[in-house]
Protein backbone atom coordinates (compact mmCIF):
# COMPACT_ATOMS: atom_id res chain seq x y z
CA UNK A 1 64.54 54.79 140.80
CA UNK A 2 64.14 51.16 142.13
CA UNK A 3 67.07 49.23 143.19
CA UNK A 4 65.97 45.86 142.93
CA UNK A 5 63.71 42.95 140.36
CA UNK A 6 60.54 42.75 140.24
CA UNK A 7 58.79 39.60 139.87
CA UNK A 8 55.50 38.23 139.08
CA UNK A 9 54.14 35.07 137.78
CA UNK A 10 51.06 34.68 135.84
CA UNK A 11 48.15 35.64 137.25
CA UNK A 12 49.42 38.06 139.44
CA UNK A 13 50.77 41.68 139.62
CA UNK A 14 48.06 45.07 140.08
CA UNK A 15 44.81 43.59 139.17
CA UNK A 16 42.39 46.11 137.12
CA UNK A 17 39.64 44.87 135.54
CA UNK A 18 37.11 46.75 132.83
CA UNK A 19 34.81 45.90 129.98
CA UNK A 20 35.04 42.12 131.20
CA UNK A 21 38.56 41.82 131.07
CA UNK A 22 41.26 41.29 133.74
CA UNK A 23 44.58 43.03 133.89
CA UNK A 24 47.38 42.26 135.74
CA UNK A 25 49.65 45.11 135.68
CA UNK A 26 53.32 43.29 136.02
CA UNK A 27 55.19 47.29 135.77
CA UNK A 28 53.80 50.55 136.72
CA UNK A 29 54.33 54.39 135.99
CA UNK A 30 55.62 53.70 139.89
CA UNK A 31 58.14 51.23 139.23
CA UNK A 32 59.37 52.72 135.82
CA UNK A 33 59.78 56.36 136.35
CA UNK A 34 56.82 56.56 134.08
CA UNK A 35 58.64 54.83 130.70
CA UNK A 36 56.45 52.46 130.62
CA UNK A 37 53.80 50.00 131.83
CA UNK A 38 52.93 46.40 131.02
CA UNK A 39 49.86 44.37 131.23
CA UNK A 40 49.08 40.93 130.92
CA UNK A 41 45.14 40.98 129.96
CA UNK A 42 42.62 38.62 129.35
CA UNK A 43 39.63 39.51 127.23
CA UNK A 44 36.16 37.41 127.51
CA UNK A 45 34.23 36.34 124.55
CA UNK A 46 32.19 38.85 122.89
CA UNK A 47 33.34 41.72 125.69
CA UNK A 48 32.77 45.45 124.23
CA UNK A 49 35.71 46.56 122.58
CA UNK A 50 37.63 50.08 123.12
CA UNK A 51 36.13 53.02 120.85
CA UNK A 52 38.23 53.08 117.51
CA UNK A 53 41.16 55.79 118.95
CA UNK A 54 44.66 57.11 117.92
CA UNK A 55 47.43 57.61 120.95
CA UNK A 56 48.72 61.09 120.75
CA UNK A 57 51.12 60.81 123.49
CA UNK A 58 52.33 57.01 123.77
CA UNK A 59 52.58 54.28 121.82
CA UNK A 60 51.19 50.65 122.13
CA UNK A 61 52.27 47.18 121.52
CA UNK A 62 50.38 43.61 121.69
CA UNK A 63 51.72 40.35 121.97
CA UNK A 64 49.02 37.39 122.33
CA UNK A 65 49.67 34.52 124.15
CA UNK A 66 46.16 32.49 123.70
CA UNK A 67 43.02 32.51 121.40
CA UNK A 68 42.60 35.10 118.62
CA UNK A 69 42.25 38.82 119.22
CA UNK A 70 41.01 40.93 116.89
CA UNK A 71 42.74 44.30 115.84
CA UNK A 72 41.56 46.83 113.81
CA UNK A 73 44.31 49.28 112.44
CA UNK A 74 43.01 52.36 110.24
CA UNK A 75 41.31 50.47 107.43
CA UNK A 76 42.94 46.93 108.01
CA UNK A 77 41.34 44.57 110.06
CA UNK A 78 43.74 41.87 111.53
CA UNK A 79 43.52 38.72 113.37
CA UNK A 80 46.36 37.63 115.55
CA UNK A 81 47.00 34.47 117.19
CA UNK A 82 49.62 33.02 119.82
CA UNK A 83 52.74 34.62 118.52
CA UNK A 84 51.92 37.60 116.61
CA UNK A 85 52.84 40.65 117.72
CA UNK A 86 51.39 44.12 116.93
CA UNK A 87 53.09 47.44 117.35
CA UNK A 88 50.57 50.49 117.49
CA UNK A 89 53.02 54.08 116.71
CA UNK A 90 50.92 56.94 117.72
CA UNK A 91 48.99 58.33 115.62
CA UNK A 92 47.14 55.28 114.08
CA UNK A 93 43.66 54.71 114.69
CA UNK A 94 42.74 51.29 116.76
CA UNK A 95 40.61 49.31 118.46
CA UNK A 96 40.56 45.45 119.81
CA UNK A 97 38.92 42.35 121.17
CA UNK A 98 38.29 38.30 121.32
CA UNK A 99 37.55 37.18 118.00
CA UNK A 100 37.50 33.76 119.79
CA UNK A 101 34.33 32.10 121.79
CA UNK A 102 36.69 31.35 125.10
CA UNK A 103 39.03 33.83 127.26
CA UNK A 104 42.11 35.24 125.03
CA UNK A 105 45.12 36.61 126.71
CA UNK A 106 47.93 39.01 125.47
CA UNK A 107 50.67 41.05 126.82
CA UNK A 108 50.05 44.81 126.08
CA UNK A 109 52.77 47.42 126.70
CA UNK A 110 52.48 51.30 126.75
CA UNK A 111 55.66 54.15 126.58
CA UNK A 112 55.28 55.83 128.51
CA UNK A 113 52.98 54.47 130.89
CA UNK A 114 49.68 54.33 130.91
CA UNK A 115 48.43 52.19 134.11
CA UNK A 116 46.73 55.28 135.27
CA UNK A 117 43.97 55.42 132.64
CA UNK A 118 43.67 51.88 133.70
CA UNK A 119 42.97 52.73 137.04
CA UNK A 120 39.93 55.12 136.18
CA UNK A 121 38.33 53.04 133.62
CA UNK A 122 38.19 50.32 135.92
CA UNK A 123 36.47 52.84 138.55
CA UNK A 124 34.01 53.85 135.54
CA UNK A 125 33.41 50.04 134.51
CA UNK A 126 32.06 49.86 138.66
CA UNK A 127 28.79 50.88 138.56
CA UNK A 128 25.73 48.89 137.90
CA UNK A 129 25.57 49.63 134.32
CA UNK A 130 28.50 49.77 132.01
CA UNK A 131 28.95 52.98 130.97
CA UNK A 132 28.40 54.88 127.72
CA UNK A 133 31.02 54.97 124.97
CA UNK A 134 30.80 59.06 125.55
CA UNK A 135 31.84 58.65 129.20
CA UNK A 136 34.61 56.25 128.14
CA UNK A 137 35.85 58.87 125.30
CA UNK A 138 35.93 61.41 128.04
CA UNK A 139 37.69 59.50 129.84
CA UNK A 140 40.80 58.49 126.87
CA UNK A 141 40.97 62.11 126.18
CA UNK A 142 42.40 62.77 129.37
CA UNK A 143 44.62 60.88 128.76
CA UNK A 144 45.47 62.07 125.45
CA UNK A 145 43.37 59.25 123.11
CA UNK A 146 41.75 61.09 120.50
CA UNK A 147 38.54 59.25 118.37
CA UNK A 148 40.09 57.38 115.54
């Protein structure tokens, strides 16, 4: 258990980056006994989205500060602006991305945590080619993401 704040201002905190995007982790599965973990992300214009999948062990939340994101939610398609929040129980099938032509940013949240995936998609985005949407569904079902 920590003992004291943690602080970070925009733009900083664990930087990941995958599929074009940046990710500033501002808490951990280290710095919350694994609860949760909380990213502040900006997605690119026309970046590839996350296969369509359903949490089985966690549940996700999105808050957007800038541009339009796009979230698709089972059979609804939403878009979401500055303000609007989205809160993803598991179970329901999802995906996301920029439905805008410059950066977008939003605040994403995971309980329990999830930073880890994080860390090895961003090690699969490294290579010279992105990889394919197989590898990356190999990858979420280790981490308990099913195809939605």
């Amino acid at each position: 258990m920590r003992d004291k704040a943690i602080v970070f201002e925009t733009g900083h905190g664990k930087l990941l980056a995958a599929r074009g995007s940046t990710m500033f982790f501002k808490a951990t599965r280290a710095s919350t006994n694994g609860a949760f973990s909380f990213m502040e992300r900006t997605l690119p214009p026309g970046g590839r989205k996350p296969p369509a999948h359903i949490h089985t062990n966690c549940e996700e939340a999105f808050y957007v500060l800038d541009g339009e994101i796009e979230f698709f939610l089972g059979d609804d398609r939403v878009i979401g602006r500055a303000g609007s929040f989205v809160h993803v129980p598991g179970g329901v099938s999802h995906t996301f991305g920029n439905a805008a032509t410059v950066p977008s940013r939003l605040l994403i949240i995971h309980a329990p945590a999830m930073d880890g995936y994080f860390e090895e998609l961003q090690a699969l985005w490294a290579g010279a080619a992105p990889p394919s949407t197989d590898d990356e569904r190999a990858l979420m079902e280790r981490y308990g993401m099913e195809p939605g």
